[in-house]
N, C-alpha and C. Protein backbone atom coordinates (compact mmCIF):
# COMPACT_ATOMS: atom_id res chain seq x y z
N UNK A 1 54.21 86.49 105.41
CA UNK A 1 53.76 87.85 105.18
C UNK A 1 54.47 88.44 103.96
N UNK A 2 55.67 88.46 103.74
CA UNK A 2 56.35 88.59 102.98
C UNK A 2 55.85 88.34 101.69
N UNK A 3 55.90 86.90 101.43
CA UNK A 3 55.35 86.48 100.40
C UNK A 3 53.98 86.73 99.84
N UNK A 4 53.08 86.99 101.13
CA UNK A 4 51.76 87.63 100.28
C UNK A 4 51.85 89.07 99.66
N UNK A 5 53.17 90.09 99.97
CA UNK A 5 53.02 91.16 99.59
C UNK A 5 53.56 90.89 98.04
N UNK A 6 54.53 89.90 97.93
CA UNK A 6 55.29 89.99 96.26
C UNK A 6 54.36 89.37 95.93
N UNK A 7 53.35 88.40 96.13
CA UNK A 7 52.32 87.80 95.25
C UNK A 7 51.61 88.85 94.81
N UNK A 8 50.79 89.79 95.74
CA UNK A 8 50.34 91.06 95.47
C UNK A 8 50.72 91.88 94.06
N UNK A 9 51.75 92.10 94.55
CA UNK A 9 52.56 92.76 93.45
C UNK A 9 52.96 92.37 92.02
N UNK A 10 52.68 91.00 91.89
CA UNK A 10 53.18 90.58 90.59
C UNK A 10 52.07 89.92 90.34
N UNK A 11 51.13 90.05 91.17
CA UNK A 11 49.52 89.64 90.63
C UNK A 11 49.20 91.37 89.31
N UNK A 12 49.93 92.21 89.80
CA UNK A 12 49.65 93.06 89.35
C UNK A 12 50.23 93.32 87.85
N UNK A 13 51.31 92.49 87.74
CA UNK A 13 51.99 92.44 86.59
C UNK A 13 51.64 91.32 85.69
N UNK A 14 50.42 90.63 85.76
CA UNK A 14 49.71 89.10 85.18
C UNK A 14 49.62 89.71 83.61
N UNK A 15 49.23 90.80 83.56
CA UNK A 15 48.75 91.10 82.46
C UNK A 15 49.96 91.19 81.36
N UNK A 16 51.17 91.87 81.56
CA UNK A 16 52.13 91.50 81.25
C UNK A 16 52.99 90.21 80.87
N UNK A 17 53.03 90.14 82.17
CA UNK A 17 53.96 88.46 81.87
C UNK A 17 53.28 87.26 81.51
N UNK A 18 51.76 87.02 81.42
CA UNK A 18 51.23 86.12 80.53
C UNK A 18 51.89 85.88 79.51
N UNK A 19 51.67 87.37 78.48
CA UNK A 19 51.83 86.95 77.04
C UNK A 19 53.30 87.01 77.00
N UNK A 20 54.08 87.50 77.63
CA UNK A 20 55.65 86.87 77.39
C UNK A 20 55.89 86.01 77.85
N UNK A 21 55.38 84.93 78.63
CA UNK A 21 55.68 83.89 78.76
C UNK A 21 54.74 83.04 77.67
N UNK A 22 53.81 83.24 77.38
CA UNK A 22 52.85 82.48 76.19
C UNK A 22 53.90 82.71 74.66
N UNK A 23 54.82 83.71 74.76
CA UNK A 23 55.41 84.23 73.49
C UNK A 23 56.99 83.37 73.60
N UNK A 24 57.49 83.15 75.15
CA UNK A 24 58.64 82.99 75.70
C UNK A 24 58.74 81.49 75.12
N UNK A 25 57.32 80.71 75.18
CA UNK A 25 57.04 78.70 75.32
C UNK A 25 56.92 79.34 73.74
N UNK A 26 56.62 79.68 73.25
CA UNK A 26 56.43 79.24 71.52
C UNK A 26 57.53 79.26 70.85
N UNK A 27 58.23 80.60 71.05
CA UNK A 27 59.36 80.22 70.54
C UNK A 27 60.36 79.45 70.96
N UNK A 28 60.53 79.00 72.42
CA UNK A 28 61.18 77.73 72.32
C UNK A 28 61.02 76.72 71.84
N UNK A 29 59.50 76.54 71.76
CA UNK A 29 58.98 74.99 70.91
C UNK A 29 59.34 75.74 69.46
N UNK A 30 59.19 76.57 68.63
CA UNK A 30 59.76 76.45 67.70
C UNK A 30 61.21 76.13 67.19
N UNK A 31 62.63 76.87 67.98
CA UNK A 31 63.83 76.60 68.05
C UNK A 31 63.92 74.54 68.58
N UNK A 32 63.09 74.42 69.50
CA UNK A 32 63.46 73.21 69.83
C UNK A 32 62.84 71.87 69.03
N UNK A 33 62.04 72.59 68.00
CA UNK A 33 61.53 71.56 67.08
C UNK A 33 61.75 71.65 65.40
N UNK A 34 62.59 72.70 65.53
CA UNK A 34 63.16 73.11 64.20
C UNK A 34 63.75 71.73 63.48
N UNK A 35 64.01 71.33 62.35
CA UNK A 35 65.02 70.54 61.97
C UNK A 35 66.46 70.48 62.18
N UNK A 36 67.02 69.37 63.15
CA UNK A 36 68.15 69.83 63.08
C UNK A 36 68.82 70.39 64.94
N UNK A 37 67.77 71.10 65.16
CA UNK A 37 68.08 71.89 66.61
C UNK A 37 67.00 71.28 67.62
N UNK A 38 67.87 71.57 68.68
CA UNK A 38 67.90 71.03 70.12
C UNK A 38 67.96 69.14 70.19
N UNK A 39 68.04 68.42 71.24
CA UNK A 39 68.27 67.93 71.73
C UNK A 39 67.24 66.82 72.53
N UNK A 40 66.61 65.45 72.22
CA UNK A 40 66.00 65.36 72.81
C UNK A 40 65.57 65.84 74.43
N UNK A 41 66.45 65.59 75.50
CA UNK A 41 66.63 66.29 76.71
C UNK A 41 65.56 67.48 76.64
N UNK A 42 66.32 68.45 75.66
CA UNK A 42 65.97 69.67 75.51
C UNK A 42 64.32 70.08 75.65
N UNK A 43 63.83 68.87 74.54
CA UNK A 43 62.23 69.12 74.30
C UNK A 43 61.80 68.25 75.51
N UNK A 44 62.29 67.43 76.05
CA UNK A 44 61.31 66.63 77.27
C UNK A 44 60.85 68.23 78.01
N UNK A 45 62.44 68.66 78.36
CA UNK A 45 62.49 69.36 79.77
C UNK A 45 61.18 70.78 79.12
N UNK A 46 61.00 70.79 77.88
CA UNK A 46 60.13 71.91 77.32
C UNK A 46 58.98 71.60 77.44
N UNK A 47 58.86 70.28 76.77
CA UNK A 47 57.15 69.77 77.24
C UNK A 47 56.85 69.52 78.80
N UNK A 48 57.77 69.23 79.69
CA UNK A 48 57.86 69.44 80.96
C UNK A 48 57.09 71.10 81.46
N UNK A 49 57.91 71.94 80.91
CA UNK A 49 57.67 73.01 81.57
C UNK A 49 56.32 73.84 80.83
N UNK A 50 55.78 72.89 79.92
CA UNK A 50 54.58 74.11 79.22
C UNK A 50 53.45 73.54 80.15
N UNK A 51 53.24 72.96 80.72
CA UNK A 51 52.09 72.55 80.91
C UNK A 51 51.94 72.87 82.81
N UNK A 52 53.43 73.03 83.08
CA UNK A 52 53.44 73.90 84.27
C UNK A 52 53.15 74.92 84.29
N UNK A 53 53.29 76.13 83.15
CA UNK A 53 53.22 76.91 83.05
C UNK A 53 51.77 77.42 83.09
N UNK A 54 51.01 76.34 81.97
CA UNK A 54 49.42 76.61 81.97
C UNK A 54 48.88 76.54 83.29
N UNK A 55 49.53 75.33 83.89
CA UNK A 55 48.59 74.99 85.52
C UNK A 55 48.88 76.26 86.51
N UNK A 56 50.24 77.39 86.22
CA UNK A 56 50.64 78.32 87.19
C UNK A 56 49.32 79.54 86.84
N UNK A 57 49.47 79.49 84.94
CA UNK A 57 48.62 80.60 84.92
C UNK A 57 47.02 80.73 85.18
N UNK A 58 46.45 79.34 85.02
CA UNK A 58 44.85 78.89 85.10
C UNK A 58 44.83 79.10 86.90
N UNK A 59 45.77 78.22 87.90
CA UNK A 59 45.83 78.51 88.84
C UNK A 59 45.13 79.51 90.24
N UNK A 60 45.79 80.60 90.06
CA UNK A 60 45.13 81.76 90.69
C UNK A 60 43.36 81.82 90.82
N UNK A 61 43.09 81.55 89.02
CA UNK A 61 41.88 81.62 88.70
C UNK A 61 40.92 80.26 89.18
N UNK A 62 41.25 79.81 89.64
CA UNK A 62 40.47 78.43 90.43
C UNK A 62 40.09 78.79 91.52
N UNK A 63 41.79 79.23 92.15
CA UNK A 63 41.32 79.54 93.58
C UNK A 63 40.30 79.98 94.30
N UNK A 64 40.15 81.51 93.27
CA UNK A 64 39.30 82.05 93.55
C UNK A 64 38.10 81.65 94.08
């Protein structure tokens, strides 16, 4: 129960936190692909997490 009320609620904030998280993954892929900076590790765990990110945000919208 719980959890359907904060889903609720931060369903409400989608519009928001999309584009800072769409703004949040770019500029890490930029810092992490710069010449010079980050770490292989670094970019796995980045390409790791962008494509989670797409499947969290497309998500919802399937369900439906």
């Amino acid at each position: 129960m719980a959890s359907g009320a904060l889903a609720a609620r931060v369903a409400d904030s989608q519009v928001i936190l999309i584009p800072v998280s769409v703004v949040s993954l770019a500029a890490a892929h930029y810092i992490a692909h710069r010449k010079g900076a980050g770490g292989r590790r670094q970019r796995v765990l980045l390409w790791i997490a962008t494509p989670v990110s797409i499947a969290l945000w497309v998500l919802p919208h399937v369900i439906r």
